[in-house]
PDB file of N, CA and C in Angstrom:
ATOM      1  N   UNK A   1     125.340 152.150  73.247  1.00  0.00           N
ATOM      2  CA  UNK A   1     125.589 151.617  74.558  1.00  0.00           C
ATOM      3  C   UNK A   1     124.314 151.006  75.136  1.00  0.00           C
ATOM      4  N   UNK A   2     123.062 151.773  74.986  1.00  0.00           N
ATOM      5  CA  UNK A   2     121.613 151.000  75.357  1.00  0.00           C
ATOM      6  C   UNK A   2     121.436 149.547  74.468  1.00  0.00           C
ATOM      7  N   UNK A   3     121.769 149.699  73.474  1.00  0.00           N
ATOM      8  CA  UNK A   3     121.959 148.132  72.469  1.00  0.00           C
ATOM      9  C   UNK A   3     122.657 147.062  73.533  1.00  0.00           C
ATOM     10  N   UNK A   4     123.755 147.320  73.576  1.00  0.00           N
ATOM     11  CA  UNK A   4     124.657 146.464  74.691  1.00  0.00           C
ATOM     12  C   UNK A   4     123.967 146.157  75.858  1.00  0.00           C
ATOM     13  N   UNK A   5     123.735 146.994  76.488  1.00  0.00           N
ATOM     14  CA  UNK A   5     123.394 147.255  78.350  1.00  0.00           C
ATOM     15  C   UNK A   5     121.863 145.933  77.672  1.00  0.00           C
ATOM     16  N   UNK A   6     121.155 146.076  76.789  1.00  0.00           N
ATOM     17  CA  UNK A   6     119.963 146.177  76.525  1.00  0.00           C
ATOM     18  C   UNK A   6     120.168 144.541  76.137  1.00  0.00           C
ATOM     19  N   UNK A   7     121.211 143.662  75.640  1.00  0.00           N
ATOM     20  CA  UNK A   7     121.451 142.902  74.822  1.00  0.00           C
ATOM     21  C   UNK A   7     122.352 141.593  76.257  1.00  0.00           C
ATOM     22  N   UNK A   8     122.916 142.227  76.623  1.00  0.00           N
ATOM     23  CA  UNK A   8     123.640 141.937  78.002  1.00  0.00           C
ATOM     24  C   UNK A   8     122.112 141.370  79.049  1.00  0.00           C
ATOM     25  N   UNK A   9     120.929 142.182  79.553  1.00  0.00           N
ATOM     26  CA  UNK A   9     120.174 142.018  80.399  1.00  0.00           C
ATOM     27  C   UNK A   9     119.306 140.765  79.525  1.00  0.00           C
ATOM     28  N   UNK A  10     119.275 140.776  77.786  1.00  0.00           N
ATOM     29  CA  UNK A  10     118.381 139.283  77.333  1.00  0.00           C
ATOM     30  C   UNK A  10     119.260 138.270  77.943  1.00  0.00           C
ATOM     31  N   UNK A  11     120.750 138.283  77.200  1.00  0.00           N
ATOM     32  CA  UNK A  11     121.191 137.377  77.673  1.00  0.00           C
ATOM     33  C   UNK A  11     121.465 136.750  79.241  1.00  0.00           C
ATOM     34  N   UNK A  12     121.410 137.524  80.407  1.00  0.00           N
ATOM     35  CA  UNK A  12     121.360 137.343  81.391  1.00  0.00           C
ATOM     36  C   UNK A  12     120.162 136.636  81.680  1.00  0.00           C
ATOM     37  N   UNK A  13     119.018 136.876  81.114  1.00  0.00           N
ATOM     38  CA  UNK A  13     117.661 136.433  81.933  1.00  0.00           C
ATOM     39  C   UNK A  13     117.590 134.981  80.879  1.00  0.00           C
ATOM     40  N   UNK A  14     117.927 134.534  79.723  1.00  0.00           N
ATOM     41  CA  UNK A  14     118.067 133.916  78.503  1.00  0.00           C
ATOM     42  C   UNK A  14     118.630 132.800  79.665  1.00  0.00           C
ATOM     43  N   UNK A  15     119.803 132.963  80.124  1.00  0.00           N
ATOM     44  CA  UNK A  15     120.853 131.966  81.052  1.00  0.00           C
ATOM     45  C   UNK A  15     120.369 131.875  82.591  1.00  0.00           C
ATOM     46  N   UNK A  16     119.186 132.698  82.904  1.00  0.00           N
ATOM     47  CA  UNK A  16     118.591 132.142  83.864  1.00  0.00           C
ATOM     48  C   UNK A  16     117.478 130.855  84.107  1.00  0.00           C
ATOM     49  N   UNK A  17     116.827 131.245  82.792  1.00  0.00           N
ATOM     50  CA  UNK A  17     115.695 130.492  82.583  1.00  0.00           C
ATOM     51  C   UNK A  17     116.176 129.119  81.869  1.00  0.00           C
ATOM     52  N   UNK A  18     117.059 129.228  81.436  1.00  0.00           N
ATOM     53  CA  UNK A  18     118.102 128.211  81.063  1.00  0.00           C
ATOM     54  C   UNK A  18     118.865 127.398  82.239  1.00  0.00           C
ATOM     55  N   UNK A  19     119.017 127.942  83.510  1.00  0.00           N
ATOM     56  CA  UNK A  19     119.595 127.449  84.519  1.00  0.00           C
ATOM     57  C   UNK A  19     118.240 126.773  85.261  1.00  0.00           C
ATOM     58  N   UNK A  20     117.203 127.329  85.425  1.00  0.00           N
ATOM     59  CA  UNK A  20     116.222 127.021  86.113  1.00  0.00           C
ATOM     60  C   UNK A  20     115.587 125.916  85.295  1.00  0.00           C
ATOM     61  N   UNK A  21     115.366 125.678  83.776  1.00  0.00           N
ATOM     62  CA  UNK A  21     114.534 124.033  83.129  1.00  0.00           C
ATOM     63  C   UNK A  21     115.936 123.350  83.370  1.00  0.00           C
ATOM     64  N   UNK A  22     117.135 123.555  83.855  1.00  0.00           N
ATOM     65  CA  UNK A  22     117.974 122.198  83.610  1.00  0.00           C
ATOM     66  C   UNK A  22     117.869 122.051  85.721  1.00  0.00           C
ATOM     67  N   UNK A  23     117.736 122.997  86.435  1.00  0.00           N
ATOM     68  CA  UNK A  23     117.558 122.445  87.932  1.00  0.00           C
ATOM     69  C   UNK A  23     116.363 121.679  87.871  1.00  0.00           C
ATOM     70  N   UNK A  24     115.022 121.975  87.178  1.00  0.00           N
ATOM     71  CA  UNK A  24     113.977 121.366  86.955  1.00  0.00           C
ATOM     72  C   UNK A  24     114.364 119.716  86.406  1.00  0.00           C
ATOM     73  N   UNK A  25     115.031 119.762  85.255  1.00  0.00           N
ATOM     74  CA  UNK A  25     115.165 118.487  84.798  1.00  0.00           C
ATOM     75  C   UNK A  25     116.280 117.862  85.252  1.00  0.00           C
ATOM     76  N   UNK A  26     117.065 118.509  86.296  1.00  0.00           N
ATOM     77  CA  UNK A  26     117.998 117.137  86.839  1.00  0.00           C
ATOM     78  C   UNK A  26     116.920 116.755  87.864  1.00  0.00           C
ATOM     79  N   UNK A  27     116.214 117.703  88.902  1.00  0.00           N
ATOM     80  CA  UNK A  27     114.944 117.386  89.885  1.00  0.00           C
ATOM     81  C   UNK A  27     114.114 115.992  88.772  1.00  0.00           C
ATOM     82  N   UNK A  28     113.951 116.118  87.917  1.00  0.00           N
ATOM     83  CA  UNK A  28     112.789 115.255  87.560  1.00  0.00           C
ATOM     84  C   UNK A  28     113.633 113.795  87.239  1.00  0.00           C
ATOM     85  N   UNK A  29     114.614 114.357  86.808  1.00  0.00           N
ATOM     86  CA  UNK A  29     115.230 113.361  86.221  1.00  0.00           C
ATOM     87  C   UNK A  29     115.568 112.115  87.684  1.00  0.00           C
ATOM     88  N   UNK A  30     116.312 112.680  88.455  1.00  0.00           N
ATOM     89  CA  UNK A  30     116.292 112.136  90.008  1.00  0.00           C
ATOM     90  C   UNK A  30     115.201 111.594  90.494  1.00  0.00           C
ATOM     91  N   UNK A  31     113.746 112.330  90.299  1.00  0.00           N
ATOM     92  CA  UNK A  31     112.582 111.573  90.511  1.00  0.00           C
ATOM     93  C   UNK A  31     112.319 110.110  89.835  1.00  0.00           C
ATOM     94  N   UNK A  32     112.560 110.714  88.701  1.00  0.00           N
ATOM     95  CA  UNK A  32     112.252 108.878  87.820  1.00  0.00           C
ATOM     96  C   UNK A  32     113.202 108.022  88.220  1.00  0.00           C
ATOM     97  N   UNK A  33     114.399 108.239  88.475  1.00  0.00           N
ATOM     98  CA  UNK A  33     115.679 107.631  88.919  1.00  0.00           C
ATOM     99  C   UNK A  33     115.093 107.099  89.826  1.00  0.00           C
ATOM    100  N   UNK A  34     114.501 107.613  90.923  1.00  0.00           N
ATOM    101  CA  UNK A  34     114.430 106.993  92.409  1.00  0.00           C
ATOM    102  C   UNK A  34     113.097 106.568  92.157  1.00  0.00           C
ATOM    103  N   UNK A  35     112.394 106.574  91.713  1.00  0.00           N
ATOM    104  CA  UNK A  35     111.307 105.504  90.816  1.00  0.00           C
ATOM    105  C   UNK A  35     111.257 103.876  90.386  1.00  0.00           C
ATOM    106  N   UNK A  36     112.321 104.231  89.746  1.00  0.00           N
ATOM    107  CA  UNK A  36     112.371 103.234  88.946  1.00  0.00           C
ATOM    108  C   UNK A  36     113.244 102.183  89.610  1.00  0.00           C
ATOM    109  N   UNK A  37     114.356 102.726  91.059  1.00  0.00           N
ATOM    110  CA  UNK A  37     115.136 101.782  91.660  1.00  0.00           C
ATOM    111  C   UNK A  37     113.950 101.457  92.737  1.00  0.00           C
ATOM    112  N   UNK A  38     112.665 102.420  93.354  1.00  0.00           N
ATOM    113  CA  UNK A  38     111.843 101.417  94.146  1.00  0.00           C
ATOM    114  C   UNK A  38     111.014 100.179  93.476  1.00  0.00           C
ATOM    115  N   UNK A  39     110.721 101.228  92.356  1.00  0.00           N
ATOM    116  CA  UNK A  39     109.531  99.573  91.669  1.00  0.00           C
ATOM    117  C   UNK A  39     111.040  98.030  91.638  1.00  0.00           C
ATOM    118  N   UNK A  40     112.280  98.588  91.870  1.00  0.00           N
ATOM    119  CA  UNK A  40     112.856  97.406  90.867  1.00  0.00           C
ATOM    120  C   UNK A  40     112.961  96.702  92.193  1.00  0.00           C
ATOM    121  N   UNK A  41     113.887  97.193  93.562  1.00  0.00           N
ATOM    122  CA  UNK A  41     113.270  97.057  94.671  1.00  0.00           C
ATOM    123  C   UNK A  41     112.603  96.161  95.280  1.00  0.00           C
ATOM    124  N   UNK A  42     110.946  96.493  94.814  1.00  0.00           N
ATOM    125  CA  UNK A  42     109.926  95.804  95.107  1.00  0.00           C
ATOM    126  C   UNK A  42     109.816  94.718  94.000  1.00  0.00           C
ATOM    127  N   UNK A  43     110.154  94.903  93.049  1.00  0.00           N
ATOM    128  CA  UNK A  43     110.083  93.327  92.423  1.00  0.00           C
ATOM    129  C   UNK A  43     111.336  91.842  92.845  1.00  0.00           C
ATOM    130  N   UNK A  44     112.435  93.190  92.926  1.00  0.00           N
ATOM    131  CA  UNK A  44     113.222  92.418  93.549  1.00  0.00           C
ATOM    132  C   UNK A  44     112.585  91.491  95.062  1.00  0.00           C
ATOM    133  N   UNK A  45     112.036  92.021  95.523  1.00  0.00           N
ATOM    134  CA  UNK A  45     111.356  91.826  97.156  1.00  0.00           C
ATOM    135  C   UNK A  45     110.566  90.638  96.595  1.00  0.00           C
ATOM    136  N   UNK A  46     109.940  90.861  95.753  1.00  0.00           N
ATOM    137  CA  UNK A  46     108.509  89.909  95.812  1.00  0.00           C
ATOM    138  C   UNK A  46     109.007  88.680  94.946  1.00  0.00           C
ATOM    139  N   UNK A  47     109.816  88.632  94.386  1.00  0.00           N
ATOM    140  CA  UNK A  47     110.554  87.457  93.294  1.00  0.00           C
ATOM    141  C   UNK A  47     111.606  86.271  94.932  1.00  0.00           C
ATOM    142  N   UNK A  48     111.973  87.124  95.704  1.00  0.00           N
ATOM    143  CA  UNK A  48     112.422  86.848  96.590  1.00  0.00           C
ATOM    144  C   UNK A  48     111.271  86.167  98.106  1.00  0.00           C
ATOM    145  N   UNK A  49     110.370  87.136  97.957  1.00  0.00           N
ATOM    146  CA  UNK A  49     109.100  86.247  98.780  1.00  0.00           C
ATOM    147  C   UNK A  49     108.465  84.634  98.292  1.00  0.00           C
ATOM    148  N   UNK A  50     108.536  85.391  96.642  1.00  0.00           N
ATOM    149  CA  UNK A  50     108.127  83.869  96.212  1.00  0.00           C
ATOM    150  C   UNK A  50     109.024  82.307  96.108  1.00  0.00           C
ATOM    151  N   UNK A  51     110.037  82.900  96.149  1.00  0.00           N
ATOM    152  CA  UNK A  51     111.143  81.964  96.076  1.00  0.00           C
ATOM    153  C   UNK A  51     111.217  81.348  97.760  1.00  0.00           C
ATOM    154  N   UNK A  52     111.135  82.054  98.861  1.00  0.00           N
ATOM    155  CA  UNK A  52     111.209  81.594 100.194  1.00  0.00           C
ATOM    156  C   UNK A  52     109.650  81.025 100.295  1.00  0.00           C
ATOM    157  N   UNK A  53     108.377  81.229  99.204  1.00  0.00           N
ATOM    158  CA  UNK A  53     107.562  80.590  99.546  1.00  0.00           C
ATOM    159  C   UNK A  53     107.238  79.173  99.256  1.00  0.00           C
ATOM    160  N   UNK A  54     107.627  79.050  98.091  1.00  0.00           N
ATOM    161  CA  UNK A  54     107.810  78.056  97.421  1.00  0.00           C
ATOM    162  C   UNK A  54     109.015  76.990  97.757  1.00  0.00           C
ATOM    163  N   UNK A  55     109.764  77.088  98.422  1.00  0.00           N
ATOM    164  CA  UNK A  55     111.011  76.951  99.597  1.00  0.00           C
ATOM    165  C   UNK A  55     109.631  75.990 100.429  1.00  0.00           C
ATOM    166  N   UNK A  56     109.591  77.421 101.161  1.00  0.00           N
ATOM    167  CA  UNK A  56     108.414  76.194 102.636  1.00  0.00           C
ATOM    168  C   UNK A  56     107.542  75.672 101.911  1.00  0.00           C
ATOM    169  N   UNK A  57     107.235  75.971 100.696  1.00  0.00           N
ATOM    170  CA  UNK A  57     105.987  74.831 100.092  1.00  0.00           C
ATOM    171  C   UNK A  57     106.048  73.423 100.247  1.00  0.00           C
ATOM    172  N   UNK A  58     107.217  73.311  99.531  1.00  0.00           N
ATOM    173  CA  UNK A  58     108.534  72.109  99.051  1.00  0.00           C
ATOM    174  C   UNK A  58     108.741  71.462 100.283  1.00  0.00           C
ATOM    175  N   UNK A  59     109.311  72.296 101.363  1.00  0.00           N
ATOM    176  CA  UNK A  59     109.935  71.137 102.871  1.00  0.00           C
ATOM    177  C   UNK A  59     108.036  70.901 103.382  1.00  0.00           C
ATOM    178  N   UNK A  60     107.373  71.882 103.189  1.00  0.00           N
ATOM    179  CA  UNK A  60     105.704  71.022 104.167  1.00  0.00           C
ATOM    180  C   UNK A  60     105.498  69.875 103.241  1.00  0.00           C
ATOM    181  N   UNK A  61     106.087  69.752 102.167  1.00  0.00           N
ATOM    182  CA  UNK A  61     105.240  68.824 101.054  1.00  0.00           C
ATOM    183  C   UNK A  61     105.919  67.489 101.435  1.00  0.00           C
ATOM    184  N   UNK A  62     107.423  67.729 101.689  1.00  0.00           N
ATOM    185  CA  UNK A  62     108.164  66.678 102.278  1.00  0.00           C
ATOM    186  C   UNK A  62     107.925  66.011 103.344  1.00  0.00           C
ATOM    187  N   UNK A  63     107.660  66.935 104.082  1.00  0.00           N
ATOM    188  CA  UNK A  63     107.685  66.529 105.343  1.00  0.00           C
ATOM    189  C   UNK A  63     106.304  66.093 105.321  1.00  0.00           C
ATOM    190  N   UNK A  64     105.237  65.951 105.578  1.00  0.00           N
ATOM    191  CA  UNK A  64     104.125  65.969 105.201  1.00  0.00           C
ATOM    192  C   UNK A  64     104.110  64.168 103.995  1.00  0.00           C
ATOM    193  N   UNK A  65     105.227  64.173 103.338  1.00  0.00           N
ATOM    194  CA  UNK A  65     105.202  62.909 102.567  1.00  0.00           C
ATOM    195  C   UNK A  65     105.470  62.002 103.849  1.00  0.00           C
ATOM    196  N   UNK A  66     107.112  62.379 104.254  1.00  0.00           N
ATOM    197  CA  UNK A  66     107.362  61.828 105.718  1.00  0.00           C
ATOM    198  C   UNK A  66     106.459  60.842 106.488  1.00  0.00           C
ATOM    199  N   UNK A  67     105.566  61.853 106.487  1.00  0.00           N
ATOM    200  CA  UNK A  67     104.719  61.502 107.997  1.00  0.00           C
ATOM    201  C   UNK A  67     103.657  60.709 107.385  1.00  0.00           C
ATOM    202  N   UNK A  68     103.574  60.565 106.054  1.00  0.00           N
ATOM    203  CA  UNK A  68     102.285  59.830 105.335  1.00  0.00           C
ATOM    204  C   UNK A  68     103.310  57.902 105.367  1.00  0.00           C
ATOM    205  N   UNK A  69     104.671  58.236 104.969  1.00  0.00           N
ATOM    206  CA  UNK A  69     105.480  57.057 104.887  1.00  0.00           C
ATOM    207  C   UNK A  69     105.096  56.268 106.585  1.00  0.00           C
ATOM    208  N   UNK A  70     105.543  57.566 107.372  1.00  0.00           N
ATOM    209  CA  UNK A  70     106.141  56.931 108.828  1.00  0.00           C
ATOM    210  C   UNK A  70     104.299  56.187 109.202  1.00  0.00           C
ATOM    211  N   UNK A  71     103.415  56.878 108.789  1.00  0.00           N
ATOM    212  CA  UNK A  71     101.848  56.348 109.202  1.00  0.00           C
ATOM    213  C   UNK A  71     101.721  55.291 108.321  1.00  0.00           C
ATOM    214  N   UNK A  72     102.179  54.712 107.421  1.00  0.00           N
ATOM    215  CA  UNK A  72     101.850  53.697 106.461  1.00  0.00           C
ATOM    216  C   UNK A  72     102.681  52.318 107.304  1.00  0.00           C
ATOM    217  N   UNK A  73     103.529  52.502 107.403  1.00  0.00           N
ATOM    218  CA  UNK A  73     104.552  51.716 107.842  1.00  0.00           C
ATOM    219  C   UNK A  73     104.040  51.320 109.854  1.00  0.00           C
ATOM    220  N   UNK A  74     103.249  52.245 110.216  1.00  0.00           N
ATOM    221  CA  UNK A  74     103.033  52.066 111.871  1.00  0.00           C
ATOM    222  C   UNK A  74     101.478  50.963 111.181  1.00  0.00           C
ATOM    223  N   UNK A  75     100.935  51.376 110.262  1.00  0.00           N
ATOM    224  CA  UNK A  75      99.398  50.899 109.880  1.00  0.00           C
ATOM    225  C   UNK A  75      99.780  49.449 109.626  1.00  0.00           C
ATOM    226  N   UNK A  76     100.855  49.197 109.050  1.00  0.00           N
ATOM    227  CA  UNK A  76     101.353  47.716 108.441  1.00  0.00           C
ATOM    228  C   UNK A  76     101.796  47.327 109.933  1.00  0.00           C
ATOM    229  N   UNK A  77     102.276  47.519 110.673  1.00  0.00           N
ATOM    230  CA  UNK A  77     102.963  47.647 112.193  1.00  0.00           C
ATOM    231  C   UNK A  77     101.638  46.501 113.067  1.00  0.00           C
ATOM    232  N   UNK A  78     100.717  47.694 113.151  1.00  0.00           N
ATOM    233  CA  UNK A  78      99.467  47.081 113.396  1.00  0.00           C
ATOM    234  C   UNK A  78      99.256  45.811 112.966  1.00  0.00           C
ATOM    235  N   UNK A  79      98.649  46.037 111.873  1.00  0.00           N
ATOM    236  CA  UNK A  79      98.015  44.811 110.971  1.00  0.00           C
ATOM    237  C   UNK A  79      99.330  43.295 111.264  1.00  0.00           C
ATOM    238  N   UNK A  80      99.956  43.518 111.413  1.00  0.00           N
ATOM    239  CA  UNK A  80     100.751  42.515 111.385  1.00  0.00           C
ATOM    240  C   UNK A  80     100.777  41.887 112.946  1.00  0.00           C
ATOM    241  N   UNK A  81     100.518  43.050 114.182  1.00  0.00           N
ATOM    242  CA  UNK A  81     100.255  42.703 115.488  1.00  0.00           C
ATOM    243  C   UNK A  81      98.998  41.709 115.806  1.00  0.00           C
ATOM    244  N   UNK A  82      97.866  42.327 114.506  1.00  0.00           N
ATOM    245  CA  UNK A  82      96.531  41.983 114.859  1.00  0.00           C
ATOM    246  C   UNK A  82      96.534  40.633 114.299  1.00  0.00           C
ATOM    247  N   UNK A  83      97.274  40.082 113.135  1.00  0.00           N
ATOM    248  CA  UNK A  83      97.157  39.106 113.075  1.00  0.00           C
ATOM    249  C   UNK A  83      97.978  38.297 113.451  1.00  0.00           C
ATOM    250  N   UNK A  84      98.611  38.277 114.364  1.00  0.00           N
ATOM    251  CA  UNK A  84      98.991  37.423 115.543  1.00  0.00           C
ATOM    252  C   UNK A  84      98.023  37.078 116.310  1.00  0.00           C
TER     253      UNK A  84
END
């Protein structure tokens, strides 16, 4: 009966320590989980910054052509006044 009683208390503590590395490794496991969705997250974020930067790059570059056309065209404007 001490065999049993004796065999009963391994296995009890056997299925504790067994319960406690798998609370440990769903905990860790959840850690890397929520890891790995901030880094993605933040790349997501910054692929998205660059894209809205490169966005306003594009319309200043335009606009900015714009205003080089609309000044070329006032300069000929001139020149054509002056030689009158």
């Amino acid at each position: 009966m001490k065999t049993f009683a004796v065999t009963v208390a391994v296995l009890a503590l056997g299925l504790a320590a067994c319960d406690t590395k798998t609370e440990d490794a769903v905990e860790n496991d959840t850690a890397v989980e929520n890891a790995v969705e901030a880094d993605a997250n933040a790349a997501t974020n910054d692929a998205a910054n660059a894209a809205d930067n490169a966005l306003d790059s594009a319309g200043n570059a335009i606009e900015n052509a714009g205003e080089a056309v609309e000044n070329a065209g006032e300069a000929v404007e001139n020149a054509a006044d002056n030689a009158n």
